[in-house]
PDB file of N, CA and C in Angstrom:
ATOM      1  N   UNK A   1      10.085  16.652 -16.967  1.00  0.00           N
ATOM      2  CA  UNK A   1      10.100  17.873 -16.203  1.00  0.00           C
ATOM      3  C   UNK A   1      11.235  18.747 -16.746  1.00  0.00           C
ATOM      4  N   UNK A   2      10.724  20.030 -17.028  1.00  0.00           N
ATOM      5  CA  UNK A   2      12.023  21.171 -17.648  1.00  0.00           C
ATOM      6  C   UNK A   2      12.725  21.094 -16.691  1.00  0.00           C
ATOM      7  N   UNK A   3      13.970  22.240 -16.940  1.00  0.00           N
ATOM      8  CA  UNK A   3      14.946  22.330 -15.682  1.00  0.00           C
ATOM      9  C   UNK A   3      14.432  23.137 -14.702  1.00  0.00           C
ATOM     10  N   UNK A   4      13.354  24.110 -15.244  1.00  0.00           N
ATOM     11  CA  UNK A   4      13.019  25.091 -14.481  1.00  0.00           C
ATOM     12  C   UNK A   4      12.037  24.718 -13.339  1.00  0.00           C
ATOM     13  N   UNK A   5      11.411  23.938 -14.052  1.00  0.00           N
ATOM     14  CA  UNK A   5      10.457  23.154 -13.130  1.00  0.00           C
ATOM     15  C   UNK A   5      10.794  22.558 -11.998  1.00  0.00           C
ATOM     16  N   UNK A   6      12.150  21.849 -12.366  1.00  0.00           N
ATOM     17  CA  UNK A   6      13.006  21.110 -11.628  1.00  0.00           C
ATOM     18  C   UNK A   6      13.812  22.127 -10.774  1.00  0.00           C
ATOM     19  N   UNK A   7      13.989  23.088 -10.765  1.00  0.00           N
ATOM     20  CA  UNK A   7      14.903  23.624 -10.188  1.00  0.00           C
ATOM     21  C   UNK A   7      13.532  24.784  -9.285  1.00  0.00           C
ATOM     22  N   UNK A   8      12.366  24.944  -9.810  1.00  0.00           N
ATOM     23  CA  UNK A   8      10.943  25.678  -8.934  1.00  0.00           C
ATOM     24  C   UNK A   8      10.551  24.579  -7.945  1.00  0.00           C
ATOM     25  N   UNK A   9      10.884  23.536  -7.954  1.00  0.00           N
ATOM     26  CA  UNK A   9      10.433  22.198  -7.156  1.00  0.00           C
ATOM     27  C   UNK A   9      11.165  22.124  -5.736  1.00  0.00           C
ATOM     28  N   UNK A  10      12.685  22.177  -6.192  1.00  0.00           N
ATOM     29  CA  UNK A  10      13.887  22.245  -5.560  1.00  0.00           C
ATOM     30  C   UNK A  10      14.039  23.254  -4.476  1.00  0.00           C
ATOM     31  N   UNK A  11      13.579  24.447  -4.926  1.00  0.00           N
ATOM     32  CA  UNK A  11      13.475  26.044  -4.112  1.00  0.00           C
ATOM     33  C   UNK A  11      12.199  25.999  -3.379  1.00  0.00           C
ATOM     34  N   UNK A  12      11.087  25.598  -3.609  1.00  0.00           N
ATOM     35  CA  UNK A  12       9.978  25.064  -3.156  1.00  0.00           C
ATOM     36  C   UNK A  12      10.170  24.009  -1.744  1.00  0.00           C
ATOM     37  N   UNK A  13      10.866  23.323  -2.138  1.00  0.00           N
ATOM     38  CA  UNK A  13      10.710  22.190  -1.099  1.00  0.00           C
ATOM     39  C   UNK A  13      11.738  22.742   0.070  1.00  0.00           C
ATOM     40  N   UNK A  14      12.946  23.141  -0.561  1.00  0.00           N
ATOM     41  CA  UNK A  14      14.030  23.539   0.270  1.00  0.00           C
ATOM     42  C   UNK A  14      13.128  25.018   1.627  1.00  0.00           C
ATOM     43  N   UNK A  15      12.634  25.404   0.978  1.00  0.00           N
ATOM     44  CA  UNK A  15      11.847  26.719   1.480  1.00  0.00           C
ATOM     45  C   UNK A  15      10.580  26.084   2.734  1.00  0.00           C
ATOM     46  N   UNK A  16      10.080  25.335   2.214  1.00  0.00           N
ATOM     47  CA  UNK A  16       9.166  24.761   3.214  1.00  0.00           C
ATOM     48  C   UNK A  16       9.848  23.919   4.150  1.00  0.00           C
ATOM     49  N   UNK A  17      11.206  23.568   4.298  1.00  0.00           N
ATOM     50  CA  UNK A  17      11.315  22.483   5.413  1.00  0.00           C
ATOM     51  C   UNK A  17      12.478  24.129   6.179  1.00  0.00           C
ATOM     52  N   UNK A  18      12.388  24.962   5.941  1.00  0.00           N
ATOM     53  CA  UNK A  18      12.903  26.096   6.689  1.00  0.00           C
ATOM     54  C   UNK A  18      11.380  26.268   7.304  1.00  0.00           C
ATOM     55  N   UNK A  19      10.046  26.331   6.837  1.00  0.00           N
ATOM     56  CA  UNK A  19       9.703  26.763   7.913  1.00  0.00           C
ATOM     57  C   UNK A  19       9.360  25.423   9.175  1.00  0.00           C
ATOM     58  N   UNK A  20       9.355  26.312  10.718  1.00  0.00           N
ATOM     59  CA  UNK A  20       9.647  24.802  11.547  1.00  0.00           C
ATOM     60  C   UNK A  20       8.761  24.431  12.146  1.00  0.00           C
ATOM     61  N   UNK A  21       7.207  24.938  11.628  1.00  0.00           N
ATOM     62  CA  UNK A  21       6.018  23.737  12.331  1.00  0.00           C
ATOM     63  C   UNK A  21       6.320  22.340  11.536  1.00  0.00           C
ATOM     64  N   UNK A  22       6.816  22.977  10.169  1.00  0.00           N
ATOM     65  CA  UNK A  22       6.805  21.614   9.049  1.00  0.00           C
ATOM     66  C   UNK A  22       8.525  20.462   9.023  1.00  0.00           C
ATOM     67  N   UNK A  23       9.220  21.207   9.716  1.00  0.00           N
ATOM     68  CA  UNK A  23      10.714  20.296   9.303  1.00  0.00           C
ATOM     69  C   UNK A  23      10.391  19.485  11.446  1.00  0.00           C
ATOM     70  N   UNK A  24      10.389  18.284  11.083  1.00  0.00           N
ATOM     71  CA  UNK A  24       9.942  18.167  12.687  1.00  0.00           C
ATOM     72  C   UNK A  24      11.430  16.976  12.419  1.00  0.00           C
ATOM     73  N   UNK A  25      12.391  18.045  13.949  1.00  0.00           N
ATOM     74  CA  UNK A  25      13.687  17.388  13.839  1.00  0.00           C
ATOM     75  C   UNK A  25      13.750  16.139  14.709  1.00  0.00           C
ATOM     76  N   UNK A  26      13.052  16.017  15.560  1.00  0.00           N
ATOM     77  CA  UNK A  26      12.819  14.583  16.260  1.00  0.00           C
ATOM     78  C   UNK A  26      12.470  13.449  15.071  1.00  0.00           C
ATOM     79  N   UNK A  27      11.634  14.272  14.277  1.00  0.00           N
ATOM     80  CA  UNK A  27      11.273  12.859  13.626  1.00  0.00           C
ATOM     81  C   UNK A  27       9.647  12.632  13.906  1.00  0.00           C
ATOM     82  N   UNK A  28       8.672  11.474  13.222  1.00  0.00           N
ATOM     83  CA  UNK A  28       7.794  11.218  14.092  1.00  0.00           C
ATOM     84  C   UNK A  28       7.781  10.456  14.434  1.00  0.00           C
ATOM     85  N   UNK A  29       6.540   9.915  15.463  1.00  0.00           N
ATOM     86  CA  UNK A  29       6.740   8.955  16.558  1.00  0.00           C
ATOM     87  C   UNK A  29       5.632   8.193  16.054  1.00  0.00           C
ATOM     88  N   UNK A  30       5.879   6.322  15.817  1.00  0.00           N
ATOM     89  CA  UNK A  30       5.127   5.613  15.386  1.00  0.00           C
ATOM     90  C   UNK A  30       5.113   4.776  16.425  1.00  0.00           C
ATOM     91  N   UNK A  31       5.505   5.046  17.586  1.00  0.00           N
ATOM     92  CA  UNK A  31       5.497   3.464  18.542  1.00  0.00           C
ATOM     93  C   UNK A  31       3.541   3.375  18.842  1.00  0.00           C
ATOM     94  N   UNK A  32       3.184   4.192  18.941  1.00  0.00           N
ATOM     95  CA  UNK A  32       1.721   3.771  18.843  1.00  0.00           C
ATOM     96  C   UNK A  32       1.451   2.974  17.724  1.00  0.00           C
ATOM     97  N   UNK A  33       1.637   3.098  17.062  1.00  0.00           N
ATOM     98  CA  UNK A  33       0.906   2.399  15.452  1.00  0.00           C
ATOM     99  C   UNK A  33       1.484   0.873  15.335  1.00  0.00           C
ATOM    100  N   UNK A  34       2.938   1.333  15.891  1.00  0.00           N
ATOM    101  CA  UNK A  34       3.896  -0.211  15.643  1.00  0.00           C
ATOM    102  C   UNK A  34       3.679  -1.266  16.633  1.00  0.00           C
ATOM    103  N   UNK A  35       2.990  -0.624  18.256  1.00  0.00           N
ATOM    104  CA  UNK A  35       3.062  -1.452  18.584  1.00  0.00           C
ATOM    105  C   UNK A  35       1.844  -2.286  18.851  1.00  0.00           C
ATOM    106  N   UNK A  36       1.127  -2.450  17.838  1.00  0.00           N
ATOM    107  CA  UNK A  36      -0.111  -3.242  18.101  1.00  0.00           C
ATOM    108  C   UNK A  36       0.289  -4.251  17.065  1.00  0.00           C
ATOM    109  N   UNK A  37       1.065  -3.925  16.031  1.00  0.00           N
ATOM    110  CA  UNK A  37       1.225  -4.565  14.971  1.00  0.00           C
ATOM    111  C   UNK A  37       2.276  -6.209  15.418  1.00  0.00           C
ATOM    112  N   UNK A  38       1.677  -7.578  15.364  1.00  0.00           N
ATOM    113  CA  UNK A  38       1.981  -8.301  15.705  1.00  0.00           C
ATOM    114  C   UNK A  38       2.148  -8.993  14.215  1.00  0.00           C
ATOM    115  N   UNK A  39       3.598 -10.526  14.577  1.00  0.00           N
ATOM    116  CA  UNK A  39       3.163 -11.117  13.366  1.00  0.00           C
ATOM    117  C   UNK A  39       2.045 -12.202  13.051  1.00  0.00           C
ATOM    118  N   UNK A  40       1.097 -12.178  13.952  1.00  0.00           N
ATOM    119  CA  UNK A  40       0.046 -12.911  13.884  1.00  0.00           C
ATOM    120  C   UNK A  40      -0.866 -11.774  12.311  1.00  0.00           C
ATOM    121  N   UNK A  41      -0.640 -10.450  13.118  1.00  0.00           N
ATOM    122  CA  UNK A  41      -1.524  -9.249  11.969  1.00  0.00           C
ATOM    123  C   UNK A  41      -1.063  -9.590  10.808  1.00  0.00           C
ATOM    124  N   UNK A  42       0.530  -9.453  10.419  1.00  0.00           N
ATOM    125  CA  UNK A  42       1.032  -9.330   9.349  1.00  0.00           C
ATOM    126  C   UNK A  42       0.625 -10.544   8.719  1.00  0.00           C
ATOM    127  N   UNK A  43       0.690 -11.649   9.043  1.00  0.00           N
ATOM    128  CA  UNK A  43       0.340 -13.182   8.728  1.00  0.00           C
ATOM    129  C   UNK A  43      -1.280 -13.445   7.960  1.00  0.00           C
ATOM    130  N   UNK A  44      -1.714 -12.566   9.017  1.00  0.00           N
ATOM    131  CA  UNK A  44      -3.404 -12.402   8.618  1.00  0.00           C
ATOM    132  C   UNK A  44      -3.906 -11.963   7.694  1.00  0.00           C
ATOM    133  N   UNK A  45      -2.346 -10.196   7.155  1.00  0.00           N
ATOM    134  CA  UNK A  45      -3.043  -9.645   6.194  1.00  0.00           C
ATOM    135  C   UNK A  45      -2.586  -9.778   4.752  1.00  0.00           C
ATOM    136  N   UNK A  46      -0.899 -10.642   4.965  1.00  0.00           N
ATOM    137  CA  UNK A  46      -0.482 -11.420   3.855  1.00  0.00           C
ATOM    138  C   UNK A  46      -1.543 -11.945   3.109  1.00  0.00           C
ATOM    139  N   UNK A  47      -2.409 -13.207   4.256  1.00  0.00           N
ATOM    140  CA  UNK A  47      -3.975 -14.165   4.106  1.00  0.00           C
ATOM    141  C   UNK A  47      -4.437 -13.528   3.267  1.00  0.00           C
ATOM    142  N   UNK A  48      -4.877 -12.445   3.642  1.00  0.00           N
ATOM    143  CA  UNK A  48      -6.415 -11.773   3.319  1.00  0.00           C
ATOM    144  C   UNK A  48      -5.956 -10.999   1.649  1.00  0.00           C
ATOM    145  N   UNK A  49      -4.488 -10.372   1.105  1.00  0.00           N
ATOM    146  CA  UNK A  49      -4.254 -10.022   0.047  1.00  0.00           C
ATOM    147  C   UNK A  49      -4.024 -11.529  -1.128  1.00  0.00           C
ATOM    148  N   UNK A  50      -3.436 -12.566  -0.397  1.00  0.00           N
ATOM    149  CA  UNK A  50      -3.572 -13.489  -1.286  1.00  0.00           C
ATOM    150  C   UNK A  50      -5.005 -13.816  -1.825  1.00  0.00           C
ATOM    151  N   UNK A  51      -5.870 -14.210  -0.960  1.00  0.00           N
ATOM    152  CA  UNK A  51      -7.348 -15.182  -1.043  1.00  0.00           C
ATOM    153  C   UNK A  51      -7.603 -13.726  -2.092  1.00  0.00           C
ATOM    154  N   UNK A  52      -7.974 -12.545  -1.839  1.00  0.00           N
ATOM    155  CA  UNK A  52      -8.421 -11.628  -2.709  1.00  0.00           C
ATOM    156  C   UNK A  52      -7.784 -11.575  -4.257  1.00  0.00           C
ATOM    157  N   UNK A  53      -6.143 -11.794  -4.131  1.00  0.00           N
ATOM    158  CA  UNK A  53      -5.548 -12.445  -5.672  1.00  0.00           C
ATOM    159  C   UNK A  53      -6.083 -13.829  -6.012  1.00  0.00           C
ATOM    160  N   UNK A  54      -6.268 -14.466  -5.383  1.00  0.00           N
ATOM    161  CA  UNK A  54      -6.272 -15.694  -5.731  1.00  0.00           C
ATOM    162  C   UNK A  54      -8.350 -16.228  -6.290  1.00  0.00           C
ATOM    163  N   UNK A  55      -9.068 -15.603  -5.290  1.00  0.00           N
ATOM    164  CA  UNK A  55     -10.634 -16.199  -5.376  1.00  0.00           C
ATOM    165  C   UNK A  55     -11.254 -15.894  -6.986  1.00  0.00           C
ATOM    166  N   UNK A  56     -11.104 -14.888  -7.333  1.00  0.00           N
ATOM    167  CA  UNK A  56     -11.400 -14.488  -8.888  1.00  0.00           C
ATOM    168  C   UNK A  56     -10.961 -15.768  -9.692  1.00  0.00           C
ATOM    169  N   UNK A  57      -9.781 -16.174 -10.039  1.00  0.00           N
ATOM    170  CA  UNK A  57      -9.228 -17.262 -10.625  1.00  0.00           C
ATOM    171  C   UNK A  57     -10.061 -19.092 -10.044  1.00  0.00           C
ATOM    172  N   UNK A  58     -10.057 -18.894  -8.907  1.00  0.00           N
ATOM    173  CA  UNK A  58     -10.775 -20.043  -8.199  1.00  0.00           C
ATOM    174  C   UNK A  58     -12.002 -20.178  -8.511  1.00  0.00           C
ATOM    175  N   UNK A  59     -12.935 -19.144  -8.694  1.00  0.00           N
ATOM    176  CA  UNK A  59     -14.201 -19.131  -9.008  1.00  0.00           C
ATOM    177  C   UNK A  59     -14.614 -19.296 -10.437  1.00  0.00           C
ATOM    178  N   UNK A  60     -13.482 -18.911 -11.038  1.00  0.00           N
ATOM    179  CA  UNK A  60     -13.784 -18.990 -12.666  1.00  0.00           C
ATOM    180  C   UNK A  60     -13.284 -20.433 -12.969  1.00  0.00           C
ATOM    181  N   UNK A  61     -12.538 -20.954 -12.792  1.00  0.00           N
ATOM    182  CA  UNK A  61     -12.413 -22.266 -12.810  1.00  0.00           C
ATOM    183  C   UNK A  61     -13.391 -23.527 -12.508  1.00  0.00           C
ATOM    184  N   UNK A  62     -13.992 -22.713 -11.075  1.00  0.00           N
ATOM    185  CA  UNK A  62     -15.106 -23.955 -10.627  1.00  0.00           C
ATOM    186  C   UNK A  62     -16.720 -23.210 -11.346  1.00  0.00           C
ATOM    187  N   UNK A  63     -16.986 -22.270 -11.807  1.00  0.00           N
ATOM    188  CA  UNK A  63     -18.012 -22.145 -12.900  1.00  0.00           C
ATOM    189  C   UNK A  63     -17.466 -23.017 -14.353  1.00  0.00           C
ATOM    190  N   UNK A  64     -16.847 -23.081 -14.848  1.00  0.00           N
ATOM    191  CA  UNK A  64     -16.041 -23.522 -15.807  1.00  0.00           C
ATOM    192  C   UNK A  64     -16.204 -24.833 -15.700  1.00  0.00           C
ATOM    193  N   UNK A  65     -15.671 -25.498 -14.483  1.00  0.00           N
ATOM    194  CA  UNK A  65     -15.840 -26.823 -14.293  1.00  0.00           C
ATOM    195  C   UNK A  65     -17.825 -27.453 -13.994  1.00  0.00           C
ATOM    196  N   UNK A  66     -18.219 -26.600 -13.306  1.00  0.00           N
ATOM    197  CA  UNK A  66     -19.564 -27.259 -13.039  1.00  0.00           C
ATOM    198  C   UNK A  66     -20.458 -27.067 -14.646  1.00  0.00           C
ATOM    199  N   UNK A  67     -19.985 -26.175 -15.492  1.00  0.00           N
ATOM    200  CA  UNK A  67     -20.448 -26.079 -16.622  1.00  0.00           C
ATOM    201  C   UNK A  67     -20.396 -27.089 -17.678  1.00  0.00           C
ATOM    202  N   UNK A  68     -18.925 -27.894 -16.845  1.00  0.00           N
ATOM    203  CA  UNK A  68     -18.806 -28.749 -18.058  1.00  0.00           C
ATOM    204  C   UNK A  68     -19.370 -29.997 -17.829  1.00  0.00           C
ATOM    205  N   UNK A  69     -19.732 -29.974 -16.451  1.00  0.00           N
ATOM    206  CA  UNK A  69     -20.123 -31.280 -15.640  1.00  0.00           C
ATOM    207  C   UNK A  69     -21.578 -31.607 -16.068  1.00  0.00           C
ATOM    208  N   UNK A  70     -22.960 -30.001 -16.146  1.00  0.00           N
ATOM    209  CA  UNK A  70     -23.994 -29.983 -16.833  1.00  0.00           C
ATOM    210  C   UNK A  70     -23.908 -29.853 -18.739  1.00  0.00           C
ATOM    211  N   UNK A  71     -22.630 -30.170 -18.637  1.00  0.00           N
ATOM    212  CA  UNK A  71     -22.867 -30.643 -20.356  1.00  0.00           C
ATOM    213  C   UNK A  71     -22.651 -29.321 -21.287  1.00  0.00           C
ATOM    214  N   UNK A  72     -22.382 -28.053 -20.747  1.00  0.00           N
ATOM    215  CA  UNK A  72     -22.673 -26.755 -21.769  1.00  0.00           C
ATOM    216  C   UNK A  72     -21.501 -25.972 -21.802  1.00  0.00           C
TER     217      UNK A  72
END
C-alpha cells in the first residue's frame, strides 16, 4: 500500500466513525448471542470441526486397506 493510500484509508476511516449512527459509544450488545452459548456447544463444535479434519484421512485409509484385503 502507497503512503497515499495509506494515509486516504486513515482520513476515510477517521471521517466515518465522526459520523454517529456509525461510532456506537456503548459498544454492542452480545448477551443475546453469548448467552445460549454453553460449553456443552463449544465441546460439540470443537467435535464436529475435528471428525470433518479428520474423516477424509479415515476413509482413505480404510479404502486403501479393504483394497488390499481384495488383493488389488
Amino acid at each position: 500500500m502507497t503512503k497515499l493510500n495509506l494515509f486516504f484509508t486513515v482520513v476515510f476511516a477517521s471521517l466515518l466513525s465522526m459520523i454517529p449512527g456509525l461510532a456506537a459509544a456503548a459498544g454492542a450488545d452480545y448477551s443475546g448471542l453469548v448467552s445460549v452459548v454453553d460449553a456443552s456447544t463449544i465441546v460439540t463444535a470443537i467435535g464436529a470441526i475435528a471428525a470433518v479434519m479428520f474423516l477424509p484421512t479415515v476413509a482413505k485409509w480404510g479404502f486403501r486397506k479393504v483394497m488390499s484385503m481384495l488383493g488389488r
